[in-house]
C-alpha atoms as a PDB file:
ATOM      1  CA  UNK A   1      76.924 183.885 107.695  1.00  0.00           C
ATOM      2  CA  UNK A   2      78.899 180.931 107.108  1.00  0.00           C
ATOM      3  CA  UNK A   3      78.369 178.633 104.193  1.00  0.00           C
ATOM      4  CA  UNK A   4      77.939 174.928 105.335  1.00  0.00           C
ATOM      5  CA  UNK A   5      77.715 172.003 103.106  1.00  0.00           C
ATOM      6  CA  UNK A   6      75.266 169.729 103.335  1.00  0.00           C
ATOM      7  CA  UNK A   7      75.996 165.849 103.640  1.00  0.00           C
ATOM      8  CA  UNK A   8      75.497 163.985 100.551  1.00  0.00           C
ATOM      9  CA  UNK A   9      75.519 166.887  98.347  1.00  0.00           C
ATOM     10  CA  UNK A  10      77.661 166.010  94.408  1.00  0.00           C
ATOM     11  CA  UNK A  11      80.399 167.741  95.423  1.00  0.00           C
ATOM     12  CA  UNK A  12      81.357 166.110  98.180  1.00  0.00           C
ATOM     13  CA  UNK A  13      81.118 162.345  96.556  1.00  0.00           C
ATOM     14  CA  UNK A  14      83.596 161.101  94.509  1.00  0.00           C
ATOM     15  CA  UNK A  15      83.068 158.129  92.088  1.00  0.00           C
ATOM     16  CA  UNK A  16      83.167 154.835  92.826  1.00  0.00           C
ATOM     17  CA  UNK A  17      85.264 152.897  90.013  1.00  0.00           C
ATOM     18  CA  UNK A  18      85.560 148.615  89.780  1.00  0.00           C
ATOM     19  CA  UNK A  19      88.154 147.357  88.216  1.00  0.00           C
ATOM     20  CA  UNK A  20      87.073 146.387  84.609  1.00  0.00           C
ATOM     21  CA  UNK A  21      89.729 143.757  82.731  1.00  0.00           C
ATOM     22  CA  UNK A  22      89.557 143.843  79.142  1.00  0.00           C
ATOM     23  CA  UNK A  23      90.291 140.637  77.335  1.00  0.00           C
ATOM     24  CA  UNK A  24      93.390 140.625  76.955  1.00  0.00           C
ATOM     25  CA  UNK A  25      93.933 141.646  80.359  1.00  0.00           C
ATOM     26  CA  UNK A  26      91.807 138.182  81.471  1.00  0.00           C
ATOM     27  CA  UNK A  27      94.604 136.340  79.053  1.00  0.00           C
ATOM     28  CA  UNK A  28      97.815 137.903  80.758  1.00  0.00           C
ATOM     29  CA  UNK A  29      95.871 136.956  84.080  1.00  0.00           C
ATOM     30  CA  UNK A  30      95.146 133.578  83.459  1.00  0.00           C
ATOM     31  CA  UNK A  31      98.335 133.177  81.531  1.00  0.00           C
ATOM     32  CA  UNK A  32     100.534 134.227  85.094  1.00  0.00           C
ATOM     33  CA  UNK A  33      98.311 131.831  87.630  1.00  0.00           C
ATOM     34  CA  UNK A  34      99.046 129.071  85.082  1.00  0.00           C
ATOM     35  CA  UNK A  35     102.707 129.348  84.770  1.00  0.00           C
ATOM     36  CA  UNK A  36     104.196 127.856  88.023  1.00  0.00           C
ATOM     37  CA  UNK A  37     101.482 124.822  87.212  1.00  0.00           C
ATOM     38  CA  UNK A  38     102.838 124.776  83.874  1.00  0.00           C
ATOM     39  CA  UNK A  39     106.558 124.842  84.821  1.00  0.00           C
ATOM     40  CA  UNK A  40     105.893 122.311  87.352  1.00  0.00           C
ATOM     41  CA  UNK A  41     104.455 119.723  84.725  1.00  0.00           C
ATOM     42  CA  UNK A  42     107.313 120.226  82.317  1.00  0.00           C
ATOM     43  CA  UNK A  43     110.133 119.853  84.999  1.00  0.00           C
ATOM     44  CA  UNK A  44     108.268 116.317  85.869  1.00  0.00           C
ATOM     45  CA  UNK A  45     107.969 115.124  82.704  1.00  0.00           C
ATOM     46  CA  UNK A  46     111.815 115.894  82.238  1.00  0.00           C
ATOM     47  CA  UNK A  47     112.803 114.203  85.307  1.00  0.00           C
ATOM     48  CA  UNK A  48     110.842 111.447  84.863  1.00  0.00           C
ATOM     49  CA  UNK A  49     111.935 111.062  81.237  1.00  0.00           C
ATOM     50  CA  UNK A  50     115.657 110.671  82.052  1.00  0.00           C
ATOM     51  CA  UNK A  51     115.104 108.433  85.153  1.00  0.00           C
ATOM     52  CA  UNK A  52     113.519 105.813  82.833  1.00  0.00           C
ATOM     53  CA  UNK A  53     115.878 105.927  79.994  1.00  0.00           C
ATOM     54  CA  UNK A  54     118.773 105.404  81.988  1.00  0.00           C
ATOM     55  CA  UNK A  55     118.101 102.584  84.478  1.00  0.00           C
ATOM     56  CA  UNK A  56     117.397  99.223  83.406  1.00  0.00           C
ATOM     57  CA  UNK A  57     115.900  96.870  85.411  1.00  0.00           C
ATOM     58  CA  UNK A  58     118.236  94.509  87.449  1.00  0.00           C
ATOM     59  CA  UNK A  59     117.035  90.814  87.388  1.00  0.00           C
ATOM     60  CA  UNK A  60     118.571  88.046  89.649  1.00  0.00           C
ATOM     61  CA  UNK A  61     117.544  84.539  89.540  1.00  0.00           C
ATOM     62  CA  UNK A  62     117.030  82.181  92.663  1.00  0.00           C
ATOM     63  CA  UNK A  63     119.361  80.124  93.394  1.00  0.00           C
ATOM     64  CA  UNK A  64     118.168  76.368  94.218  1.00  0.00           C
ATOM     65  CA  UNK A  65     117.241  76.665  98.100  1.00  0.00           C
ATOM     66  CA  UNK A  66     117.507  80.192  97.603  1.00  0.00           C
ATOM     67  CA  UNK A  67     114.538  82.470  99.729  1.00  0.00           C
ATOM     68  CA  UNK A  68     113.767  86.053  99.420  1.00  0.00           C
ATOM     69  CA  UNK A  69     115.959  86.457 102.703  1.00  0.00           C
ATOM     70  CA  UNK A  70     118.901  84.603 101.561  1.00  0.00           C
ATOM     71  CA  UNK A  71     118.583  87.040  98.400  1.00  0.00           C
ATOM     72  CA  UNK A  72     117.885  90.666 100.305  1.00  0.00           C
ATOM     73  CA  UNK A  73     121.217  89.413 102.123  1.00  0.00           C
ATOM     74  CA  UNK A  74     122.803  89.876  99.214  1.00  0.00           C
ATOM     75  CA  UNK A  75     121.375  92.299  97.714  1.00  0.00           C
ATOM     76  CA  UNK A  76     121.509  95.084 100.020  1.00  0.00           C
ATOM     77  CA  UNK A  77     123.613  93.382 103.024  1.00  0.00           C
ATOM     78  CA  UNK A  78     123.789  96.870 105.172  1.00  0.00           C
ATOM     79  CA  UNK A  79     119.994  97.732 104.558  1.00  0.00           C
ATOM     80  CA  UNK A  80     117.505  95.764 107.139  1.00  0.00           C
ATOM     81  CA  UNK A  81     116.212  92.495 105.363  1.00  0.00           C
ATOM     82  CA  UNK A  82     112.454  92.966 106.022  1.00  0.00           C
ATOM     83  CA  UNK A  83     112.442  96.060 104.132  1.00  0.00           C
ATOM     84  CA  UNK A  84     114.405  94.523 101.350  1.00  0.00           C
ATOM     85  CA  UNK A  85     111.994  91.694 101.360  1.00  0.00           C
ATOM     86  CA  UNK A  86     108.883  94.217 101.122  1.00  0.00           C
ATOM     87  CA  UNK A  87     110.821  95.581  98.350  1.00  0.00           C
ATOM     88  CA  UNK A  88     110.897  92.291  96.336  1.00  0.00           C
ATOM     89  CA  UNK A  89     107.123  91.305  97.026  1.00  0.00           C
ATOM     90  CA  UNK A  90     106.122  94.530  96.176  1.00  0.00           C
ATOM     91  CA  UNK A  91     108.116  95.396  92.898  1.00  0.00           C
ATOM     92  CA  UNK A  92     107.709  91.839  91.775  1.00  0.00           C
ATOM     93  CA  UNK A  93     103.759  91.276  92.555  1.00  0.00           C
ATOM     94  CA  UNK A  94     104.224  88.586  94.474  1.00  0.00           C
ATOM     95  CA  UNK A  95     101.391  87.429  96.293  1.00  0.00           C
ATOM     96  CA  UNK A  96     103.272  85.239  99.356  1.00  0.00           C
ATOM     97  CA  UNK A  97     107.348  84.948 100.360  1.00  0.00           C
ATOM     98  CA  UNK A  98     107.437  81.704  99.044  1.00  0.00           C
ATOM     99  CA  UNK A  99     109.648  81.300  95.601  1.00  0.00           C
ATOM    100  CA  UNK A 100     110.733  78.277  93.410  1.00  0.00           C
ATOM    101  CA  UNK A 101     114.443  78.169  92.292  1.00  0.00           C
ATOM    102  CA  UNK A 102     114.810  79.665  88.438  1.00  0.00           C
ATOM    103  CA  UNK A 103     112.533  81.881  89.045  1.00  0.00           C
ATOM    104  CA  UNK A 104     113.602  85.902  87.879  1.00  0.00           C
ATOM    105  CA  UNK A 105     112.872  88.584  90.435  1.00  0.00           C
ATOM    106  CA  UNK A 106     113.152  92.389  89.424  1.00  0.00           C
ATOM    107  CA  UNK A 107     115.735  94.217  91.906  1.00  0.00           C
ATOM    108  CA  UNK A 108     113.968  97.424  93.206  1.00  0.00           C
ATOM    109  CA  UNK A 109     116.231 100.215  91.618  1.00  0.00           C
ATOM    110  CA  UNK A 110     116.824 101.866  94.915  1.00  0.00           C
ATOM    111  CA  UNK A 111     119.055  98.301  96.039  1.00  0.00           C
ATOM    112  CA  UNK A 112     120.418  97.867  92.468  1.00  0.00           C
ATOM    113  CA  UNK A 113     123.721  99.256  91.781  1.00  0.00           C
END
């Protein structure tokens, strides 16, 4: 006579276990999917920091009969002109291309140097 288990039966079932975390455990968690978000904000912050300590802005005035193409011809004379221009209406919050003479534009920082 053999001896056959029957399905279901205690012995055959082991227990099921979840995984609990303790609170500490939640902390260490949390603590490790904020670190790379963390880093990230400090490293931009730093960057940033230095970048605006160390440039000044570089102002040139218009010369009488002077035009915003007459002055991205100067100040970038191997970059293309229209984007120099865009540069200078955009940095300076200008609403048209026309300018008066005496007038102070801010150099975008990527032409200055």
């Amino acid at each position: 006579m053999s001896i056959a288990a029957a399905p279901g039966t205690a012995a055959l079932q082991q227990p099921r276990t979840r995984l609990r975390l303790t609170r500490r455990g939640r902390v260490v968690f949390t603590g490790l999917a904020a670190l790379p978000l963390l880093v990230g904000v400090v490293l931009a912050a730093l960057n940033g920091g230095a970048a605006s300590a160390d440039a000044s802005p570089t102002i040139v005035t218009v010369p009488a009969g002077g035009s915003l193409w007459s002055l991205a011809g100067e100040i970038a004379p191997e970059d293309d002109p229209r984007d120099v221009v865009a540069g200078l209406v955009a940095a300076n919050g200008l609403e048209s291309f026309s300018i008066r003479a005496g007038e102070q534009l801010v150099v975008p920082a990527h032409y200055a140097g």
